[in-house]
Protein backbone atom coordinates (compact mmCIF):
# COMPACT_ATOMS: atom_id res chain seq x y z
CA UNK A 1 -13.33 38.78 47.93
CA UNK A 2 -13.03 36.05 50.39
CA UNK A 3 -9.87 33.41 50.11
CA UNK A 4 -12.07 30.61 49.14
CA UNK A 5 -12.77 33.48 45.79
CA UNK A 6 -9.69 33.79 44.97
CA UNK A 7 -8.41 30.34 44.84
CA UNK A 8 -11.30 29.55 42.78
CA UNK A 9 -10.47 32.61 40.36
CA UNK A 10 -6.70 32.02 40.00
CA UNK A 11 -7.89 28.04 39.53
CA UNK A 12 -10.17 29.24 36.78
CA UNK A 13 -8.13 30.91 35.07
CA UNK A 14 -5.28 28.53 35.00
CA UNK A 15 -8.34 26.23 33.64
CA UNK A 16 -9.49 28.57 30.84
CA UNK A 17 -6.01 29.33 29.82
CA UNK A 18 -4.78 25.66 29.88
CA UNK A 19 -5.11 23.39 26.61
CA UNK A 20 -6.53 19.93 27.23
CA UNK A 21 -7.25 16.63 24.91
CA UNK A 22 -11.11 15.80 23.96
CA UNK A 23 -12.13 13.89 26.79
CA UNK A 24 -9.86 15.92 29.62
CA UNK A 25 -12.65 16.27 33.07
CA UNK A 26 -12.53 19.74 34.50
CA UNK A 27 -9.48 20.60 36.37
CA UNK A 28 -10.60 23.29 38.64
CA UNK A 29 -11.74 21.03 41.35
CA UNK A 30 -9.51 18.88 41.37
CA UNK A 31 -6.20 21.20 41.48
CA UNK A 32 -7.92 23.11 44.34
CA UNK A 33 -8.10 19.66 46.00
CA UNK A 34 -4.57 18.74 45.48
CA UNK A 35 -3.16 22.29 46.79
CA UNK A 36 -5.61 22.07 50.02
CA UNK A 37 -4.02 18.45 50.57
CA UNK A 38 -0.43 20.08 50.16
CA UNK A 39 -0.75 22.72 51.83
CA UNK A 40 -2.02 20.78 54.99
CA UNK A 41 1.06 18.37 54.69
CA UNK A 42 3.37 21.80 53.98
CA UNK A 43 2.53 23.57 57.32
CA UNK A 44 0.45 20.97 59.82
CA UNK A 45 2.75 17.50 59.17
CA UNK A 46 6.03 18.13 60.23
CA UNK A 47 7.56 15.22 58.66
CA UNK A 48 11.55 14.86 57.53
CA UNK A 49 10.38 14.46 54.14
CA UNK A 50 8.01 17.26 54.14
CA UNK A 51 10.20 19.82 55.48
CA UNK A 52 13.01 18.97 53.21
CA UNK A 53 11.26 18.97 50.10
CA UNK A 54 10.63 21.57 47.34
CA UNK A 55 7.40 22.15 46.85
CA UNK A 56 7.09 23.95 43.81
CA UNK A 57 8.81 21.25 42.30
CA UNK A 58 6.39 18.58 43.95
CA UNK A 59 3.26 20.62 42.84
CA UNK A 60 4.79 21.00 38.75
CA UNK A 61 5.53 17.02 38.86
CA UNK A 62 2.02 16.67 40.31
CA UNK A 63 -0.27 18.82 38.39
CA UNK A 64 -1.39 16.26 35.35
CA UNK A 65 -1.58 13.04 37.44
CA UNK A 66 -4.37 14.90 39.31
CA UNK A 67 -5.67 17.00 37.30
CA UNK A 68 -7.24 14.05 34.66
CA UNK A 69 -8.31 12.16 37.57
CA UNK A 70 -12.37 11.59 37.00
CA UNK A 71 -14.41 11.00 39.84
CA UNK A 72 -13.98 11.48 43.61
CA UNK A 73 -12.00 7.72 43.62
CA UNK A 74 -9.29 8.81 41.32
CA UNK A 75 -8.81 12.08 42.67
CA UNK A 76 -8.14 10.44 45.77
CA UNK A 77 -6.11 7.99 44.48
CA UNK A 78 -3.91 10.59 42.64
CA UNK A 79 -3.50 12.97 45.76
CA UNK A 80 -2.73 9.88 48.26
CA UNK A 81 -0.08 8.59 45.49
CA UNK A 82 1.35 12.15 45.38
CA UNK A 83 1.67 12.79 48.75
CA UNK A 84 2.59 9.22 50.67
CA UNK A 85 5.75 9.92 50.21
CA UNK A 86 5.52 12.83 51.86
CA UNK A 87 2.85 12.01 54.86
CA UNK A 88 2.79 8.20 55.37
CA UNK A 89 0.06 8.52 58.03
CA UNK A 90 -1.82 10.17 55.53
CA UNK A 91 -5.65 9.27 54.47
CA UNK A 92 -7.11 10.90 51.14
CA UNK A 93 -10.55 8.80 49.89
CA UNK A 94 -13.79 10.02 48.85
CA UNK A 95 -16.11 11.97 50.78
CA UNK A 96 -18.97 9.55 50.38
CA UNK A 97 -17.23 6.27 51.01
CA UNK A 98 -14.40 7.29 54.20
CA UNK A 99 -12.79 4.17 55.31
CA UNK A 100 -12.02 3.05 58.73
CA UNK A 101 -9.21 5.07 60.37
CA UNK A 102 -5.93 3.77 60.12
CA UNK A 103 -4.62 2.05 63.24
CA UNK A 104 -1.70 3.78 65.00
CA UNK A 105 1.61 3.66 64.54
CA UNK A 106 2.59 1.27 67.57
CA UNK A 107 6.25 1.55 68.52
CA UNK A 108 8.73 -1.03 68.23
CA UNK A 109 12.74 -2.09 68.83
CA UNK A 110 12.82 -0.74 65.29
CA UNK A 111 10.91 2.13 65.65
CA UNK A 112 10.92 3.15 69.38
CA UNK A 113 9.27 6.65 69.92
CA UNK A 114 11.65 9.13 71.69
CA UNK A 115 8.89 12.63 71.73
CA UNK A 116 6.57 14.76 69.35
CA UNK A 117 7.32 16.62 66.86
CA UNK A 118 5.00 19.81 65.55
CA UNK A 119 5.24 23.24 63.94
CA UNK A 120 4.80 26.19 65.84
CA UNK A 121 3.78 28.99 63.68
CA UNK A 122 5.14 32.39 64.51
CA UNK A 123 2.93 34.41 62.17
CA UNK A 124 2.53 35.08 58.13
CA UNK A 125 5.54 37.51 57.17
CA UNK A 126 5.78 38.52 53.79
CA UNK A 127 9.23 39.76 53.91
CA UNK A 128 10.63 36.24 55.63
CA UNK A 129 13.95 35.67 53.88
CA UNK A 130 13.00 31.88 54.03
CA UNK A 131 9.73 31.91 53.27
CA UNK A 132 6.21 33.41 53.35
CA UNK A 133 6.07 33.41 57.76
CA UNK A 134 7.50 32.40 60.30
CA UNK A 135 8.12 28.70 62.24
CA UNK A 136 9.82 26.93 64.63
CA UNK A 137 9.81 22.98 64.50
CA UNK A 138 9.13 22.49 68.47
CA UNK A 139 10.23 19.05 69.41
CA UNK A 140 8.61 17.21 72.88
CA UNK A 141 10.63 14.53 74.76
CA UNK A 142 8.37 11.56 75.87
CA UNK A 143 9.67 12.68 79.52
CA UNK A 144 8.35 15.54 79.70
CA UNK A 145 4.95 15.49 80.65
CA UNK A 146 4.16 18.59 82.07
CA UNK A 147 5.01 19.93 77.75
CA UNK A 148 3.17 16.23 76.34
CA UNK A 149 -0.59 17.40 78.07
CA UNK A 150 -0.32 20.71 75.44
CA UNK A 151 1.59 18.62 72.24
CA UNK A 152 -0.78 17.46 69.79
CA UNK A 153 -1.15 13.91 69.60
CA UNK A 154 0.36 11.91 66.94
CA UNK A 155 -2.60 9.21 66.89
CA UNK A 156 -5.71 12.03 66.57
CA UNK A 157 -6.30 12.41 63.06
CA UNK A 158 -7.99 15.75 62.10
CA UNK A 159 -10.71 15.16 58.92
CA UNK A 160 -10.34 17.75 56.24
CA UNK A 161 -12.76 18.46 53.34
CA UNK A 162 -10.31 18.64 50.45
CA UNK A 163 -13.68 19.57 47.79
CA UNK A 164 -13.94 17.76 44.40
CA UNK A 165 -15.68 14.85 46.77
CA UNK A 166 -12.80 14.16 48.02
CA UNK A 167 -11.32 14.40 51.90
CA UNK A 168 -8.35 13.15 53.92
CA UNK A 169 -7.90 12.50 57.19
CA UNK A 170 -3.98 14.05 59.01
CA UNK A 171 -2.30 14.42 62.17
CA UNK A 172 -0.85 17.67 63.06
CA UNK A 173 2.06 15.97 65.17
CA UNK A 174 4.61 13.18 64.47
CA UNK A 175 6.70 10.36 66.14
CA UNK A 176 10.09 10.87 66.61
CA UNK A 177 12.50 8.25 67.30
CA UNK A 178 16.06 8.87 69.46
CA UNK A 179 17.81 10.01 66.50
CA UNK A 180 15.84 12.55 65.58
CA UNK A 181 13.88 10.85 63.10
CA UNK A 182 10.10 11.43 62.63
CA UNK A 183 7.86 7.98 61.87
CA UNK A 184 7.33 6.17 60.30
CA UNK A 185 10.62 5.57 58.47
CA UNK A 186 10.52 6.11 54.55
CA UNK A 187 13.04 4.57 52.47
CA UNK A 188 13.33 5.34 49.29
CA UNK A 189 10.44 7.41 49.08
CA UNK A 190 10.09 9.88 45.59
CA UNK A 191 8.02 13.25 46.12
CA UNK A 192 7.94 13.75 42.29
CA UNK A 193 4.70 13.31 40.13
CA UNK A 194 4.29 11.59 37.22
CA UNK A 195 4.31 12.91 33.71
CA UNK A 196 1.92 12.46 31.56
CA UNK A 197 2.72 13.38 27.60
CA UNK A 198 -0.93 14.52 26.62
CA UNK A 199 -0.22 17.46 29.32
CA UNK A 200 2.94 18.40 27.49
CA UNK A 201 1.34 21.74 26.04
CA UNK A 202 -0.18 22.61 29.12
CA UNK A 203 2.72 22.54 31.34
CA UNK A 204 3.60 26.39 30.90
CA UNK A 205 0.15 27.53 32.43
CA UNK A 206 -0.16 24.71 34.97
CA UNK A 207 3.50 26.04 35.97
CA UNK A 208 2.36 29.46 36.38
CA UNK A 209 -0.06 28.60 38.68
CA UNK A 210 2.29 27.28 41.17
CA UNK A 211 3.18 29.91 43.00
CA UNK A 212 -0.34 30.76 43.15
CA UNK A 213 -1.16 27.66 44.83
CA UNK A 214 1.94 28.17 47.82
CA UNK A 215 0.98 32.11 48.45
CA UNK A 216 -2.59 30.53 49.00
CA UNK A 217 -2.06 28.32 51.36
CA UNK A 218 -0.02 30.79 53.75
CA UNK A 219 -2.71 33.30 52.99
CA UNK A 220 -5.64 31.12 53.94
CA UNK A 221 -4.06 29.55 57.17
CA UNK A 222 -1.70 32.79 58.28
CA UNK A 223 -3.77 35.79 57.41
C-alpha cells in the first residue's frame, strides 16, 4: 500500500466513524489538505513559532474550522487562517485561481537580516526520544558565502499541491535577524483553531486521528 493509501484509509475512516450535522461537506479531502499544509510548515519552515509549538494541540484546535470548509476558497481560507501564525510567508489559495507571489520580505532598521535559517534532517528514527527522526536547525551567517551558495533561499517559494483544489506556495529557509530571531516578527500570534459547537460530538474521533496525521507526515517525507 503506497503512503498516499494509507493517509487516505486512516482519513476515511476517521470520516466514516465521525458524526456530522445535515449539511456537513465531506471531510476527507479537506483534513488530508490541512495535514499536508502542516506537515510542510512542521519539517520544511523553520520558523520560532513553528518549532516551539505543539502540534497535536494545533491540529485538535484545527480540525472543525477546516474540515466544514466547502469549496477550494474556504479550504484555503481555513488552512491559511490556521497556519499564519505559524508561517507568515505562507500562501494557501485554490488551485485554479493562484495569486501573484508574494513580494519578499525586504530588510529593514527594524528587521535587518543577520543569515538563514533551515532544517537539516538527519534521518526518520522511530526510537528518537524527541521525536519521530532526527534534525539539526543549521543556521547561515550572511558572511559566509562560501555556506550561503548551498542554503536555500528565503525568497524561492516552492508550490505544493495540498489536494481538495487547494495548494500553497512555502519557503524551505527563513530570515534571521542578529538576535536570533527568524522573520518576519509575529507578535501576538495564536496557533490554536477555532471551535466550532456543531463538532462537539465529533471531537473524540477527529482526536484520534491526530497522531495519525504527525506519524504520516514523517513517514511520507523520512521513509
Amino acid at each position: 500500500m503506497t503512503k498516499r493509501s494509507l493517509a487516505i484509509a486512516a482519513l476515511s475512516a476517521a470520516a466514516v466513524t465521525t458524526p456530522l450535522h445535515a449539511d456537513a461537506p465531506p471531510t476527507r479531502d479537506n483534513l488530508a489538505a490541512l495535514i499536508r499544509a502542516a506537515g510542510l510548515v512542521q519539517h520544511f519552515h523553520p520558523t520560532d513559532q513553528s518549532e516551539t509549538v505543539d502540534w497535536s494541540a494545533f491540529l485538535r484546535g484545527s480540525w472543525a474550522g477546516v474540515a466544514t470548509a466547502e469549496g477550494p476558497e474556504a479550504l484555503a481560507a481555513a488552512i491559511g487562517a490556521a497556519l499564519t501564525p505559524l508561517a507568515p510567508s505562507m500562501q494557501v489559495f485554490p488551485t485554479e485561481a493562484p495569486p501573484a507571489p508574494p513580494k519578499p520580505l525586504l530588510a529593514s532598521a527594524e528587521q535587518p537580516f543577520a543569515g538563514v535559517q533551515f532544517w537539516r534532517h538527519i534521518g526518520f528514527t522511530p526510537l528518537q526520544r524527541d521525536g519521530l527522526f532526527a534534525r539539526d536547525v543549521m543556521l547561515v551567517g550572511l558572511r559566509n558565502a562560501e555556506a550561503l551558495r548551498t542554503t536555500p533561499d528565503p525568497t524561492k517559494l516552492r508550490l505544493y499541491d495540498l489536494g481538495g483544489g487547494v495548494s500553497c506556495r512555502l519557503a524551505v529557509s527563513v530570515w534571521v535577524d542578529a538576535k536570533g530571531r527568524t522573520l518576519p516578527l509575529v507578535e501576538g500570534s495564536s496557533a490554536r483553531g477555532g471551535a466550532d459547537a456543531a463538532w462537539s460530538a465529533s471531537r473524540a474521533s477527529l482526536d484520534a486521528l491526530t497522531p495519525v496525521a504527525l506519524v504520516w507526515n514523517a513517514v511520507q517525507h523520512f521513509s
